[in-house]
Protein backbone atom coordinates (compact mmCIF):
# COMPACT_ATOMS: atom_id res chain seq x y z
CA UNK A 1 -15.04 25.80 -45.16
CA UNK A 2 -17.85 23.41 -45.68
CA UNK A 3 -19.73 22.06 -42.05
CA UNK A 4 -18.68 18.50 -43.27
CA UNK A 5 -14.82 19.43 -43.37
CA UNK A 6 -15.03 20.88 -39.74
CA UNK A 7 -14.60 17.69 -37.84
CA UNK A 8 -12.10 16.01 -40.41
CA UNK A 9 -9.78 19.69 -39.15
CA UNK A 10 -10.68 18.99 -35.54
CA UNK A 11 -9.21 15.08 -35.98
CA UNK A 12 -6.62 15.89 -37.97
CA UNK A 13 -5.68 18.90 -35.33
CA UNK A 14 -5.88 16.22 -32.72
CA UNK A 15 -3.92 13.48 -34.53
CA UNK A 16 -0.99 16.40 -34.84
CA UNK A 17 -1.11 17.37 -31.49
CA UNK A 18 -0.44 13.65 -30.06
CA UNK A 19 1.95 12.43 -32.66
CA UNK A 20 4.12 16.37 -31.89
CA UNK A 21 3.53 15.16 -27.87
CA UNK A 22 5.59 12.22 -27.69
CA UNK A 23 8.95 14.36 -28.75
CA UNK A 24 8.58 16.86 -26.15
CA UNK A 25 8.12 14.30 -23.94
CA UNK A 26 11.23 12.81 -25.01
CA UNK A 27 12.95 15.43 -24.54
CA UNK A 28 11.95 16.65 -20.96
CA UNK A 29 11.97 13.09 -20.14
CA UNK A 30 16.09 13.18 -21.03
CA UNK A 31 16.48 16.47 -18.93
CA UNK A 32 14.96 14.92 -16.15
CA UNK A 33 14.91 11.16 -15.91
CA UNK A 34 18.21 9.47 -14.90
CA UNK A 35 18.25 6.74 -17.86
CA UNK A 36 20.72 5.49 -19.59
CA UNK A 37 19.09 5.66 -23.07
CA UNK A 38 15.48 7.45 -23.70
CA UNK A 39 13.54 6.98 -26.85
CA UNK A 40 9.55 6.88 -27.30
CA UNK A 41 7.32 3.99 -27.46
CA UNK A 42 7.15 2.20 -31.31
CA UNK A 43 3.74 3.10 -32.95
CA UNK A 44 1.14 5.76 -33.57
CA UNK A 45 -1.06 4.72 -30.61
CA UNK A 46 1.29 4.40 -27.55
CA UNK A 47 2.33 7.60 -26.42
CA UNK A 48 5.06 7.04 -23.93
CA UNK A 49 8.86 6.37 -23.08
CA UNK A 50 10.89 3.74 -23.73
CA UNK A 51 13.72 3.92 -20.66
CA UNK A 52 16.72 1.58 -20.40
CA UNK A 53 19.21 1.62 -17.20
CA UNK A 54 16.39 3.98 -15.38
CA UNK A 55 17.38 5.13 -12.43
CA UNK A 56 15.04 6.39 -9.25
CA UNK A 57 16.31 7.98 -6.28
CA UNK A 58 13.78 6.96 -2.82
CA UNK A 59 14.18 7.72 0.83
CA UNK A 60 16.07 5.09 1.50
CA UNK A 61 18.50 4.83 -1.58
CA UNK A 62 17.49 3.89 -5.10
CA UNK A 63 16.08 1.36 -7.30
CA UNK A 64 17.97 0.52 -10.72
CA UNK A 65 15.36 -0.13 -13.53
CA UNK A 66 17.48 -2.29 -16.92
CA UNK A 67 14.09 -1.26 -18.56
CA UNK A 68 10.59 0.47 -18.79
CA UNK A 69 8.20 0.62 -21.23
CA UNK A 70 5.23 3.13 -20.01
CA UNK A 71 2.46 4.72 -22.09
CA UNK A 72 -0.67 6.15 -22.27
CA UNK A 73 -3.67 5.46 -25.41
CA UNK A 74 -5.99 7.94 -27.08
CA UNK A 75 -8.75 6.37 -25.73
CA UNK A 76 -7.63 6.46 -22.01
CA UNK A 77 -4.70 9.65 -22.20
CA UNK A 78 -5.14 9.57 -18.48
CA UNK A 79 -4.45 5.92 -17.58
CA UNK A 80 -0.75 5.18 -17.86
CA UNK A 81 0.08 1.23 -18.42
CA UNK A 82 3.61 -0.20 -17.65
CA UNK A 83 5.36 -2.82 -18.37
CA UNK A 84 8.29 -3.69 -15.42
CA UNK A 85 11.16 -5.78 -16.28
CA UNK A 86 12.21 -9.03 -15.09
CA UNK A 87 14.56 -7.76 -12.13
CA UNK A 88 15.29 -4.24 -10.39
CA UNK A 89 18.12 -3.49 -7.91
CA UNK A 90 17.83 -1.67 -4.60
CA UNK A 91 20.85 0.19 -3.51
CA UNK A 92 20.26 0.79 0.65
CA UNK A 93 22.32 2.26 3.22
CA UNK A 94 23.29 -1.71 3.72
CA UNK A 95 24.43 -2.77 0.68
CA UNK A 96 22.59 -3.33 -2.96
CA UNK A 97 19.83 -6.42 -3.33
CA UNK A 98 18.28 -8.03 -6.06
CA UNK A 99 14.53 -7.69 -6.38
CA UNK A 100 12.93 -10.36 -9.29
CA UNK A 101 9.61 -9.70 -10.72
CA UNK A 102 7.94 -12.08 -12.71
CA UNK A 103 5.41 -10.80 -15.65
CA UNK A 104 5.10 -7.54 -13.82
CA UNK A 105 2.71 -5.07 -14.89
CA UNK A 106 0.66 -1.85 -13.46
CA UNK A 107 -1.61 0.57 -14.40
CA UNK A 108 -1.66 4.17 -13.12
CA UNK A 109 -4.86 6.33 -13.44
CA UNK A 110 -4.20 10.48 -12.67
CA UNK A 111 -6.36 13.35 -11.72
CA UNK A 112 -6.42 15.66 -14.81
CA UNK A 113 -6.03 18.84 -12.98
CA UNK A 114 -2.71 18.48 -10.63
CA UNK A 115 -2.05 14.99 -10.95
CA UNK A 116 -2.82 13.29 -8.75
CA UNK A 117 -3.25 9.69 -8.46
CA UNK A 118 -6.93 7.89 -8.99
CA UNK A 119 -6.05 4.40 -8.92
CA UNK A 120 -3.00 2.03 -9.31
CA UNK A 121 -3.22 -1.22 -9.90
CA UNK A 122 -0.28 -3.54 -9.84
CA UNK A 123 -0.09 -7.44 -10.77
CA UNK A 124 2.53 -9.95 -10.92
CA UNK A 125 3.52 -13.56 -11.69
CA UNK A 126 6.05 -14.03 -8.95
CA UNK A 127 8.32 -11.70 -6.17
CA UNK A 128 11.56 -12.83 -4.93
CA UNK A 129 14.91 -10.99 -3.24
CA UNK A 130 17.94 -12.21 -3.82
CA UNK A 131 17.13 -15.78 -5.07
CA UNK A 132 14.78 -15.94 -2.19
CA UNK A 133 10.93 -16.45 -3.63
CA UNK A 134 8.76 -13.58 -1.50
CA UNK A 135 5.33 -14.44 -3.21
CA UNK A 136 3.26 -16.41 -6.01
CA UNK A 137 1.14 -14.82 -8.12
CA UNK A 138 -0.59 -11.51 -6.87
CA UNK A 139 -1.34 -8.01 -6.84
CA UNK A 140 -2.49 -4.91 -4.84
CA UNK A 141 -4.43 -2.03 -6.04
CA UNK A 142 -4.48 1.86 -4.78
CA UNK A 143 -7.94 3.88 -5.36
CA UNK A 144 -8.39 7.30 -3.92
CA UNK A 145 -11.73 7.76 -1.87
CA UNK A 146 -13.87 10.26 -0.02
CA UNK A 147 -13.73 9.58 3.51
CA UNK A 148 -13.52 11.76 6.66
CA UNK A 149 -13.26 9.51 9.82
CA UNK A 150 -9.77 10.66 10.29
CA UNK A 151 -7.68 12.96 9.68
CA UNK A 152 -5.43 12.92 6.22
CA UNK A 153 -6.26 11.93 2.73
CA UNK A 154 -7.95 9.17 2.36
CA UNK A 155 -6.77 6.32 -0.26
CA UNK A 156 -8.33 2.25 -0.49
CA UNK A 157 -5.51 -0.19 -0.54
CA UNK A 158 -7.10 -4.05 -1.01
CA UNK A 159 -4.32 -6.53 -0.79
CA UNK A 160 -4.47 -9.76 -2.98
CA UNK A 161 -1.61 -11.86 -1.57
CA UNK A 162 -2.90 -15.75 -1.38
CA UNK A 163 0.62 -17.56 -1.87
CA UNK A 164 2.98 -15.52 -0.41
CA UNK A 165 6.26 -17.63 0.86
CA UNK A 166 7.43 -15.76 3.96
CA UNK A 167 8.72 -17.32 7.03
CA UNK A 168 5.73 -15.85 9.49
CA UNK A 169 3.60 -15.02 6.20
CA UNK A 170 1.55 -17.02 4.05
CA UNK A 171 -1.08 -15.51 2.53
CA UNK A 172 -2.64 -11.69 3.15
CA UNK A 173 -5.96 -10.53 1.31
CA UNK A 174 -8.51 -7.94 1.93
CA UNK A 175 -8.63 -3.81 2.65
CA UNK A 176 -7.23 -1.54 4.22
CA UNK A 177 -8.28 2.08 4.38
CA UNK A 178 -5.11 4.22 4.68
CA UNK A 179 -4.92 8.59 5.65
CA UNK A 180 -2.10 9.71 4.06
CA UNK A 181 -0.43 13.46 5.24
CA UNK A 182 -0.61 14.35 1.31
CA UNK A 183 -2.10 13.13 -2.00
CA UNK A 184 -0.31 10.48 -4.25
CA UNK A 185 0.69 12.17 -7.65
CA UNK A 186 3.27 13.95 -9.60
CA UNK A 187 4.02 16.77 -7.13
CA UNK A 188 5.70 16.13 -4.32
CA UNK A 189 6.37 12.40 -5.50
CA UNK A 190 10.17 12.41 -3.79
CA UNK A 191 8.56 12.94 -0.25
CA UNK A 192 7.66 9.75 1.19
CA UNK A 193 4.00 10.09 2.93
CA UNK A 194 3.72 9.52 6.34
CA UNK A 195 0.39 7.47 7.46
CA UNK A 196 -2.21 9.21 9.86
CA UNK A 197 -4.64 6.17 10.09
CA UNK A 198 -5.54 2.67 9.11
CA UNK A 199 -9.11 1.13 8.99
CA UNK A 200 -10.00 -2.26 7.64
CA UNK A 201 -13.35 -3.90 7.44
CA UNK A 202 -11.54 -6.84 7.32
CA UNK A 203 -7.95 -7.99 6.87
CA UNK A 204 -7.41 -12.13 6.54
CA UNK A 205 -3.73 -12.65 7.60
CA UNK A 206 -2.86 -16.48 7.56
CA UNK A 207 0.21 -16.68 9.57
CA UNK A 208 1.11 -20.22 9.14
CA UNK A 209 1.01 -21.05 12.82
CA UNK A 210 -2.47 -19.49 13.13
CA UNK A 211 -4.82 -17.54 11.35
CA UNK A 212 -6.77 -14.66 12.06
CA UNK A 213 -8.67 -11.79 11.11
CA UNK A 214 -8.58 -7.73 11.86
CA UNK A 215 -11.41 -5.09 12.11
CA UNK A 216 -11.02 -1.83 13.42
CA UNK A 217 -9.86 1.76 13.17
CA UNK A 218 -6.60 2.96 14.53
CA UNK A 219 -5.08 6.91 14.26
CA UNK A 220 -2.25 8.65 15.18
CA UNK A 221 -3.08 10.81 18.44
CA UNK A 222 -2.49 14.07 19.80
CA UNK A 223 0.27 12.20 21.77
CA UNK A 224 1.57 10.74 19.20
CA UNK A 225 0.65 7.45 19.70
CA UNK A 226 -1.98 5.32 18.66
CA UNK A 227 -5.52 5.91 19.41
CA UNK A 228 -8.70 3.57 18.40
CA UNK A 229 -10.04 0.32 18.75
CA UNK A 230 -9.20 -2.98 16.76
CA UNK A 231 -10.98 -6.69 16.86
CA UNK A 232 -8.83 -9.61 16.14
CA UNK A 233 -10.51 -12.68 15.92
CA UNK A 234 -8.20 -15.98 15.68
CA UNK A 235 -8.65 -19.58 15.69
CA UNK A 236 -5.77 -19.84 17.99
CA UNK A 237 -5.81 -17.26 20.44
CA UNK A 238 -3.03 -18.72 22.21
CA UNK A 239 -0.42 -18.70 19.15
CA UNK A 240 -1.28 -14.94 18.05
CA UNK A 241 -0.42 -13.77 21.00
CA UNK A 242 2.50 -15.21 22.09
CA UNK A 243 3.67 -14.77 18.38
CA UNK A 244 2.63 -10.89 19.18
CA UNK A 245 5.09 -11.21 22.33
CA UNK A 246 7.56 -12.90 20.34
CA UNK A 247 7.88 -9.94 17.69
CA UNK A 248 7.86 -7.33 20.15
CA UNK A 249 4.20 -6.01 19.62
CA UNK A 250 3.18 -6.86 23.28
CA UNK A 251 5.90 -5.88 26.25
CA UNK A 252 7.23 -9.30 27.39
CA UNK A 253 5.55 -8.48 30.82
CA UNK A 254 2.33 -9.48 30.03
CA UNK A 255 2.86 -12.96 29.03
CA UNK A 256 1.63 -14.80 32.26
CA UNK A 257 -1.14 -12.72 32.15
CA UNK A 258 -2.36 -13.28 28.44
CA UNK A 259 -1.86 -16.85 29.07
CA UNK A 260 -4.02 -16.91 32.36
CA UNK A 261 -6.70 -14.94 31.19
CA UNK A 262 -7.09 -15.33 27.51
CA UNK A 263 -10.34 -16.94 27.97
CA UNK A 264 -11.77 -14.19 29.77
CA UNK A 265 -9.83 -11.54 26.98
CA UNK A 266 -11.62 -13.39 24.35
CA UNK A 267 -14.92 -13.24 25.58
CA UNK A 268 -14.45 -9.84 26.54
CA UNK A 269 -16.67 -6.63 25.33
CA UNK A 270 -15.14 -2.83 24.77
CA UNK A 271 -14.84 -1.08 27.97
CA UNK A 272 -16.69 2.06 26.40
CA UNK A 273 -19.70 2.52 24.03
CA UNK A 274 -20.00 1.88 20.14
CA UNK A 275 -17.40 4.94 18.89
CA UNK A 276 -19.01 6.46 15.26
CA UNK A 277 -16.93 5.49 12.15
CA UNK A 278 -15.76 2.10 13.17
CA UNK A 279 -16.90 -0.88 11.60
CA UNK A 280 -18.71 -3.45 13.21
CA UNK A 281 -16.60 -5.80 15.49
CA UNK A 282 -19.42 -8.19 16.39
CA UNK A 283 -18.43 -11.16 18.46
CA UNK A 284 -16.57 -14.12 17.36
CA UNK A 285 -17.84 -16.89 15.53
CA UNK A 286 -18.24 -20.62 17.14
CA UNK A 287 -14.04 -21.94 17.25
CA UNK A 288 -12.55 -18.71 17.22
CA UNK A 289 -12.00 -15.79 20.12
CA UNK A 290 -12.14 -12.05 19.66
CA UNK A 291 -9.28 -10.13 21.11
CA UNK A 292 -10.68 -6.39 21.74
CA UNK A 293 -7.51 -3.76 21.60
CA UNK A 294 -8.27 -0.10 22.85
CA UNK A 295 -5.81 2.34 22.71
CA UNK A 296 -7.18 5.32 24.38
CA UNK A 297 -5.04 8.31 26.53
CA UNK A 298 -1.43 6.77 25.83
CA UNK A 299 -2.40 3.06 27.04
CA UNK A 300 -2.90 -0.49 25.82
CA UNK A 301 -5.97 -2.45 27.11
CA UNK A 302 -6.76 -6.51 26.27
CA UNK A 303 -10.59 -6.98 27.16
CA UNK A 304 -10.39 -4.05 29.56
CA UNK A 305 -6.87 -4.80 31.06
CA UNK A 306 -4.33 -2.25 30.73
CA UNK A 307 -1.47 -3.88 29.41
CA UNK A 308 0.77 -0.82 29.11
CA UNK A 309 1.25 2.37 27.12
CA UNK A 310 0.09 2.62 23.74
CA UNK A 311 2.82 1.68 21.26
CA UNK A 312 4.32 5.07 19.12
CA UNK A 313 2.92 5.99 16.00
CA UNK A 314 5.76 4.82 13.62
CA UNK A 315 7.26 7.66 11.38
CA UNK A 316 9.81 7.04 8.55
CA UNK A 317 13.39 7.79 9.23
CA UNK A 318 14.92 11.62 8.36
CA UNK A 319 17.48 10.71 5.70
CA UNK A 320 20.79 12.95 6.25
């Protein structure tokens, strides 16, 4: 065999390879997938499934897919795209609800050795639940990361949410560092990961009744309950935290006392020194207070007060 005819065999040992992939994949996909029908995606460069009345069991119940067109490209076999259809249905422990996704799409980027996941992104036209609109136009993407200021593994979440239509919730944008207790991927995808720490640089949350704005680094202690220190600055001080009491994230008790010192709170400094790892919390800008939040040895501290004990690092639900 000629040099010249040694890459036409290597292409045309490739070509065979992907278009004999897409019927095993069929196949393992009906062995294992709970779908209705399963066929594979129309065309010599989409390698994928084609699922109708898909089924996926989570933690909580399942979700009901009528459709799903997935696939991966020669040019990027490790990149998955989707295509989500217009509604899915949630059967829960309290009854089924109707989730509506308008021009839905994601993107799903794997590890080639064990699968695990790279990056997801996810973008949509419109959310609503049962009629009820949930958000405009958005999207949030998932990136895996190196990082080792807590404990876990470490994946980027940024959040772009601007026209969200929630009762206490209008718009939520920027990032949000999560530790997860095991990688994203293939394996293990039916266990539901369980947080170990959140840091943001700097997470815009426009509440409706106020806005405001959250730097810090929080963890899951030795206790098990939540350690680190957070800055949240606000234009109205006043609002946030009564909304805070409100939704049970400060004990009732310490109502009076926010209200009679919130001045002092917000011009308040950390009680200790500069900890390594956080970001920078510096202090507010002219208009707006900084509340500094320490959780440290099972307590709560506002500007140095002890408020009470630290709140419980939350932990899904056991399912039976």
């Amino acid at each position: 065999m000629g040099r010249a005819s040694l890459p036409i065999l290597i292409v045309l040992l490739l070509a065979g390879s992907w278009l004999a992939a897409e019927p095993l994949l069929v196949s393992q996909a009906r062995r294992h997938v709970q779908a209705e029908t399963v066929a594979g995606q129309p065309g010599p460069w989409r390698l994928g499934l084609a699922l109708q009345g898909l089924t996926v069991p989570v933690q909580a119940g399942a979700v009901t897919l009528p459709s799903l067109d997935a696939w991966v490209t020669p040019w990027a076999p490790l990149t998955a795209r989707a295509i989500l259809p217009d509604t899915a249905l949630l059967d829960t422990t309290a009854g089924q609800r109707r989730l509506e996704l308008t021009q839905a799409t994601a993107r799903l980027r794997l590890s080639p050795i064990g699968g695990r996941l790279r990056r997801l992104e996810a973008r949509f036209a419109g959310l609503a639940l049962d009629g009820a609109p949930l958000s405009g136009p958005g999207g949030i993407t998932v990136r895996a990361v190196p990082d080792d200021r807590a404990e876990g593994v470490p994946y980027h979440l940024q959040a772009d949410l601007p026209d969200l239509r929630l009762p206490q919730l209008a718009a939520l944008s920027g990032g949000l560092r999560l530790w997860l207790d095991r990688p994203l991927g293939l394996a293990g995808a039916e266990m539901e990961p369980v947080v170990q720490g959140v840091l943001t640089d700097g997470l815009d949350i426009d509440a409706r009744r106020f806005r405001l704005r959250v730097v810090g680094l929080v963890h899951k202690g030795a206790d098990g309950r939540a350690e680190g220190r957070l800055a949240i600055y606000a234009s109205d001080a006043g609002a946030m935290l009564e909304g805070a009491v409100d939704q049970g994230v400060l004990p009732p008790r310490v109502r009076l006392l926010v209200r009679a010192m919130l001045n002092r709170i917000g011009q308040a400094d950390f009680s200790g020194p500069p900890i390594p790892g956080h970001p920078p919390m510096p202090p507010a800008p002219q208009g707006q207070l900084r509340i500094p939040v320490e959780m440290r040895d099972g307590q709560m501290y506002l500007g140095g007060i002890p408020i009470g004990p630290a709140p419980v690092w939350p932990h899904p639900s056991v399912q039976g």
